[in-house]
C-alpha atoms as a PDB file:
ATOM      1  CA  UNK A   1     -98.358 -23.555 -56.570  1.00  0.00           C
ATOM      2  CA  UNK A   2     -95.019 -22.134 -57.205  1.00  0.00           C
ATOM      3  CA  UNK A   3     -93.182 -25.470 -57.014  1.00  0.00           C
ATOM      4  CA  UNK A   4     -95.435 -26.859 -59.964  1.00  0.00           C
ATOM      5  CA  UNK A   5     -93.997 -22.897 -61.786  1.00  0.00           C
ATOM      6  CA  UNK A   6     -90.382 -23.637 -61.111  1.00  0.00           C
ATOM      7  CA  UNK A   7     -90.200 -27.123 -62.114  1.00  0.00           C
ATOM      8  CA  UNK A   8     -92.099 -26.355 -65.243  1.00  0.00           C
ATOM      9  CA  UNK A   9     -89.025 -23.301 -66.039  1.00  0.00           C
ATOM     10  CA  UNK A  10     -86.467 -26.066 -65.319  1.00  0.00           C
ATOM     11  CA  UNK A  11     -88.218 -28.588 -67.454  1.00  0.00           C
ATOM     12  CA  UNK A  12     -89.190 -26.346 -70.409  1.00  0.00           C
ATOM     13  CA  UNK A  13     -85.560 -24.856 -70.040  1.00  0.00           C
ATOM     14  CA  UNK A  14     -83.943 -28.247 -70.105  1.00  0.00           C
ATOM     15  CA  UNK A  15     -85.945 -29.701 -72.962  1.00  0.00           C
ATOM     16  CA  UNK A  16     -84.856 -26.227 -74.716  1.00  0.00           C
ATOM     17  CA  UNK A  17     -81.355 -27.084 -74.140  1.00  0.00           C
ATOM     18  CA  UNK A  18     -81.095 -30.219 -75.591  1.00  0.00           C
ATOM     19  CA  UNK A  19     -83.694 -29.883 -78.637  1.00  0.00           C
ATOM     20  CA  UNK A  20     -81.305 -26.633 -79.838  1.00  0.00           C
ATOM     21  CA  UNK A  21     -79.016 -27.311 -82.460  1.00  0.00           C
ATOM     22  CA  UNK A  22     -76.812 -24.622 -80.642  1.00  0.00           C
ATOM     23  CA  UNK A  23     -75.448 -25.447 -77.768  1.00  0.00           C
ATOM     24  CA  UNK A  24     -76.011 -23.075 -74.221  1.00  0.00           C
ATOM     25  CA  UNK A  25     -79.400 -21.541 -74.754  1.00  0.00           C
ATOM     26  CA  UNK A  26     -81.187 -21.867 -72.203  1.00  0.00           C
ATOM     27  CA  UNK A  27     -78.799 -24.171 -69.587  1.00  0.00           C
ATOM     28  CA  UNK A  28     -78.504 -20.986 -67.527  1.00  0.00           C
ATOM     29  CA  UNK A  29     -82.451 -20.699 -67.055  1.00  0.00           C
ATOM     30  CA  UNK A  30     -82.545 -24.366 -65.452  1.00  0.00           C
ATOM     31  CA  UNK A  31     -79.877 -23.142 -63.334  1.00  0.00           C
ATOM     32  CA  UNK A  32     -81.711 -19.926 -62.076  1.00  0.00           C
ATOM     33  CA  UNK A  33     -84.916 -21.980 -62.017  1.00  0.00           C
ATOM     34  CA  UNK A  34     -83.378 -24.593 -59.623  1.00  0.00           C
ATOM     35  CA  UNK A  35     -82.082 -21.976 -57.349  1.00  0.00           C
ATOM     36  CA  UNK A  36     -85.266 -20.312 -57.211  1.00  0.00           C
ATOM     37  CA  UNK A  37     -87.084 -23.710 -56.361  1.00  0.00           C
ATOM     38  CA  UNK A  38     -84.894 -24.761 -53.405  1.00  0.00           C
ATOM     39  CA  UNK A  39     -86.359 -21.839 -52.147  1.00  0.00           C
ATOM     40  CA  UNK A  40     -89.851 -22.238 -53.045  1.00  0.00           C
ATOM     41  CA  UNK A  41     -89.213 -25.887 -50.728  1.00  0.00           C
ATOM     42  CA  UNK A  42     -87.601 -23.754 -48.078  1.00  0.00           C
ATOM     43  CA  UNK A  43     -90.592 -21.391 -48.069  1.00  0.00           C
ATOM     44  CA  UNK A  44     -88.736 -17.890 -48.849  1.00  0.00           C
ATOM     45  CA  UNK A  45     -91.053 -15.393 -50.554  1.00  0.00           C
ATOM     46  CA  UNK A  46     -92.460 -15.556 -53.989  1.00  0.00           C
ATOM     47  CA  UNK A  47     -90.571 -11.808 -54.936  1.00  0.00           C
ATOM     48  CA  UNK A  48     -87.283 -13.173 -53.360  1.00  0.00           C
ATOM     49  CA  UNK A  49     -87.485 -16.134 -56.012  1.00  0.00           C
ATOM     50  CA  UNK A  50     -87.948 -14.414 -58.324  1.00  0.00           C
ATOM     51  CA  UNK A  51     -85.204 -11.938 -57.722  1.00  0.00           C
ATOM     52  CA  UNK A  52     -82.870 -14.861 -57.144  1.00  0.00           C
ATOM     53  CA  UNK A  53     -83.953 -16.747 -60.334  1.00  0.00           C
ATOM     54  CA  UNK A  54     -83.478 -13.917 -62.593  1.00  0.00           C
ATOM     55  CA  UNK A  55     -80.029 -12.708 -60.712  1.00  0.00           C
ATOM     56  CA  UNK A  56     -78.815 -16.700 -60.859  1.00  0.00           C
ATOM     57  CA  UNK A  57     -79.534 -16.901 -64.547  1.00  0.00           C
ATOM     58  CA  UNK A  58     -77.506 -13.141 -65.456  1.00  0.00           C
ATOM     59  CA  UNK A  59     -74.837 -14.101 -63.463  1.00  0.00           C
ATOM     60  CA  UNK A  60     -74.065 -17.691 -64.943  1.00  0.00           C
ATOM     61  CA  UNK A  61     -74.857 -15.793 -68.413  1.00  0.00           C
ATOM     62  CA  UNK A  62     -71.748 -13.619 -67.661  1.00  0.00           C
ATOM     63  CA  UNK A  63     -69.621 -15.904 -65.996  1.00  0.00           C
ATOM     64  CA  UNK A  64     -70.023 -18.178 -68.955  1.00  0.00           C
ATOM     65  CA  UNK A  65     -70.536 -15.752 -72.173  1.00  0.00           C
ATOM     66  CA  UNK A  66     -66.663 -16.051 -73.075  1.00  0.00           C
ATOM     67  CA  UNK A  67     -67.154 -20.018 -72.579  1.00  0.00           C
ATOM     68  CA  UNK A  68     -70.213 -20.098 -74.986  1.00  0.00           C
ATOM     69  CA  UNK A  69     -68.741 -17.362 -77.357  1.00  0.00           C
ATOM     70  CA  UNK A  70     -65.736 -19.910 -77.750  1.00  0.00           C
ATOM     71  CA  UNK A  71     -67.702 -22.638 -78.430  1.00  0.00           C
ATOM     72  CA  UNK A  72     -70.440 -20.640 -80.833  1.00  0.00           C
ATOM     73  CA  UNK A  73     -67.784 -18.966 -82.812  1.00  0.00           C
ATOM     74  CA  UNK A  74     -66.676 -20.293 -86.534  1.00  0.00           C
ATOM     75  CA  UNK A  75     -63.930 -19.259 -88.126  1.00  0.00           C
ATOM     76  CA  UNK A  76     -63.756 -19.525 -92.210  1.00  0.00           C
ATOM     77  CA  UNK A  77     -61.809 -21.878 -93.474  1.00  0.00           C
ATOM     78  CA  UNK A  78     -60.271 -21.128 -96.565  1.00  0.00           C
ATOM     79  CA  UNK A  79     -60.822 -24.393 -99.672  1.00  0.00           C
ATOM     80  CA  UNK A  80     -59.617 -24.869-102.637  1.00  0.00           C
ATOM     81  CA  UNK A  81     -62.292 -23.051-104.225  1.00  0.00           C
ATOM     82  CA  UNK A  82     -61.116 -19.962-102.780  1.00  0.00           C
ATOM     83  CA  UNK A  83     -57.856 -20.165-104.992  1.00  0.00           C
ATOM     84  CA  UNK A  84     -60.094 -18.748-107.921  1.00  0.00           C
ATOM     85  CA  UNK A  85     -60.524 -15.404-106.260  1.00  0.00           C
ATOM     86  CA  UNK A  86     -59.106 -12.693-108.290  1.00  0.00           C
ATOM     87  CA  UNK A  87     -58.622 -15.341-111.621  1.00  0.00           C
ATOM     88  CA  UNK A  88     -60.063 -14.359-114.707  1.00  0.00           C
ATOM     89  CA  UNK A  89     -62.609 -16.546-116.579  1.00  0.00           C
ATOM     90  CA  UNK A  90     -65.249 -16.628-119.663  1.00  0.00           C
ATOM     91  CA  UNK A  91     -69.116 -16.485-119.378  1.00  0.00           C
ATOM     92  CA  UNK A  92     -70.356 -20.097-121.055  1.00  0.00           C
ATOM     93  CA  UNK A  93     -73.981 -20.198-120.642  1.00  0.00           C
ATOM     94  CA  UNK A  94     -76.915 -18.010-119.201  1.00  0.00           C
ATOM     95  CA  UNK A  95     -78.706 -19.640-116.725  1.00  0.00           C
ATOM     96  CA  UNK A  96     -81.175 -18.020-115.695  1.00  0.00           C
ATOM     97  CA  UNK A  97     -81.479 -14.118-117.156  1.00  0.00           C
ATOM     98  CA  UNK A  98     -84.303 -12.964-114.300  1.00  0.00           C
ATOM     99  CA  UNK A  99     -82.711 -14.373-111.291  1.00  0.00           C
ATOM    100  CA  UNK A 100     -79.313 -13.111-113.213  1.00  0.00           C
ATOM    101  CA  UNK A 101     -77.349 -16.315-113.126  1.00  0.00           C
ATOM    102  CA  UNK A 102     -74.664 -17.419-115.620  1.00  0.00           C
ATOM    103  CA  UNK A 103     -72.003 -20.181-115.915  1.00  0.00           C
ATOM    104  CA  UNK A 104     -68.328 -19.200-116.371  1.00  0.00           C
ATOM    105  CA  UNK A 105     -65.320 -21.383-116.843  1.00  0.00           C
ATOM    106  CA  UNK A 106     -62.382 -20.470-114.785  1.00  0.00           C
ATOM    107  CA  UNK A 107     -59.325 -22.375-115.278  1.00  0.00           C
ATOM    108  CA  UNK A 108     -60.876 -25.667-116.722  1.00  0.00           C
ATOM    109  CA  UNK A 109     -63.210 -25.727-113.572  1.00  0.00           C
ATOM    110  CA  UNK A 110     -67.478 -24.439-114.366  1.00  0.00           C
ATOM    111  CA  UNK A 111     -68.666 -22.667-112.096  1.00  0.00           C
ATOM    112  CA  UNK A 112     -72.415 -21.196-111.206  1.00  0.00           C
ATOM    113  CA  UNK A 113     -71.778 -17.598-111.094  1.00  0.00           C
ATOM    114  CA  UNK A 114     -73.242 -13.981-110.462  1.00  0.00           C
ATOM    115  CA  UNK A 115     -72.871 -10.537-110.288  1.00  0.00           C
ATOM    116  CA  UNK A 116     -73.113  -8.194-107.908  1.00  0.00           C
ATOM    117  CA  UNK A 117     -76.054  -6.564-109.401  1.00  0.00           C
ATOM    118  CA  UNK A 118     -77.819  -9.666-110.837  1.00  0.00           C
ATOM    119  CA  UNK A 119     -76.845  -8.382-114.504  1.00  0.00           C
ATOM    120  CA  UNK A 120     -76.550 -10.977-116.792  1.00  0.00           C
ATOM    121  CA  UNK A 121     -73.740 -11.204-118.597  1.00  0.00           C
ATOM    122  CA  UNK A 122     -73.653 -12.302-122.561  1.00  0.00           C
ATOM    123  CA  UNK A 123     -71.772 -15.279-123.366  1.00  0.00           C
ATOM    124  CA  UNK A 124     -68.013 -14.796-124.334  1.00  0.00           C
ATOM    125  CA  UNK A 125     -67.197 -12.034-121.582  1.00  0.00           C
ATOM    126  CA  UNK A 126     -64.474 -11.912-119.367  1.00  0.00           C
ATOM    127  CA  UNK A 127     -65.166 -11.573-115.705  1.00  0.00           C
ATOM    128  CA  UNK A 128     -63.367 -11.208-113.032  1.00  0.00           C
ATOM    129  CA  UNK A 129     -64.150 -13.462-109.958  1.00  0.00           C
ATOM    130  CA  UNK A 130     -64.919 -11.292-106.549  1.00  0.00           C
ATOM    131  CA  UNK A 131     -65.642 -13.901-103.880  1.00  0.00           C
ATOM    132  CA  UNK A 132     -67.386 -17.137-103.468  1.00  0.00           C
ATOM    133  CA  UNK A 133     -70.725 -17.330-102.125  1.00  0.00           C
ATOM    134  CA  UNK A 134     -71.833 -21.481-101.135  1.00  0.00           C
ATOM    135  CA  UNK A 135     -71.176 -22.571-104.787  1.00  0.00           C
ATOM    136  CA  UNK A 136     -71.614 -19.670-107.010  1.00  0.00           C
ATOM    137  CA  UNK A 137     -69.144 -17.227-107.850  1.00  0.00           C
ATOM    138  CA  UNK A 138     -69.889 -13.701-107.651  1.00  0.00           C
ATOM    139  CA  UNK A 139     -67.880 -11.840-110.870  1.00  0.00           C
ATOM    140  CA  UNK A 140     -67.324  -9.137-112.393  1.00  0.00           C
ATOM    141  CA  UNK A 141     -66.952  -8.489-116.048  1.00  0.00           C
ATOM    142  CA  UNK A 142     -63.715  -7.274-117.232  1.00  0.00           C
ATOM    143  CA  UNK A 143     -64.589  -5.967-120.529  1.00  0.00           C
ATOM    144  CA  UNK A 144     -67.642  -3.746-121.505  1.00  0.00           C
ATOM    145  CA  UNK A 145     -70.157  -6.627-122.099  1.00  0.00           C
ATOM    146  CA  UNK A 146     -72.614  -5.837-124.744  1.00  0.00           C
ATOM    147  CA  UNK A 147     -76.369  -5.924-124.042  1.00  0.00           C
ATOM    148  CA  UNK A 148     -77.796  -9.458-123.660  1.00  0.00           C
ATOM    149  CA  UNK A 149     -79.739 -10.152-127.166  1.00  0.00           C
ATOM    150  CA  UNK A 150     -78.611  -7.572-128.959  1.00  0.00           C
ATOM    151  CA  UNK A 151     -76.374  -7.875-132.386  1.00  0.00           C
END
């Protein structure tokens, strides 16, 4: 009965593996559940397969975390965009005033933009741009901005 168990783990494991978009989840699992099925054919003991599977798949997990922390690890790279970081710009247009979005023009480029808070800003203030988040600028107003309708 076991033998059916352990190649079922190394299947499901396997198919795991290669369905992931990210790459080493579950390779180590096949690995343990191999080990643990040569024994099942050599007739060891259903605890001592288990101990072996589960000490097979830690121990390839260690061995190989710096490996898959290499390869899983993404460093930002800085774009052109990021140049507008600390530039000044001009609110243009609201957006959207409940979800708190607003375009500005920095430079000559228009941008999607926010604030921290999700306060809208009125048209015609300066902000400040914070950081870029996808492709909206998070900002923050440079001059007292007046409420948004009033006179």
């Amino acid at each position: 009965m076991m033998l059916w168990v352990w190649i079922a783990v190394v299947v499901v494991a396997v198919v795991m593996e290669i369905s992931s978009p990210i790459q080493l989840v579950s390779i180590w699992a096949a690995l343990g559940g191999i080990a643990a099925l040569g024994l099942e054919l050599f007739g060891v003991e259903l605890w001592v397969q288990i101990v072996v599977f589960f000490a097979v798949t830690f121990l390839l997990i260690l061995l190989t975390r710096p490996l898959a922390k290499k390869m899983t690890s993404f460093q930002k790279e800085a774009t052109n965009a990021d140049m507008n970081i600390g530039k000044s710009g001009k609110v243009t247009k609201i957006v959207d005033e409940n979800l708190g979005v607003f375009r500005v023009r920095v430079e000559n480029d228009d941008w999607s933009a926010a604030t921290e808070d999700k306060t809208v800003l009125p048209v015609g203030t300066s902000v400040s741009v914070k950081r870029i988040e996808g492709v909206k600028l998070i900002v923050e107003p440079l001059d007292v901005p007046a409420a948004v309708g009033a006179n």
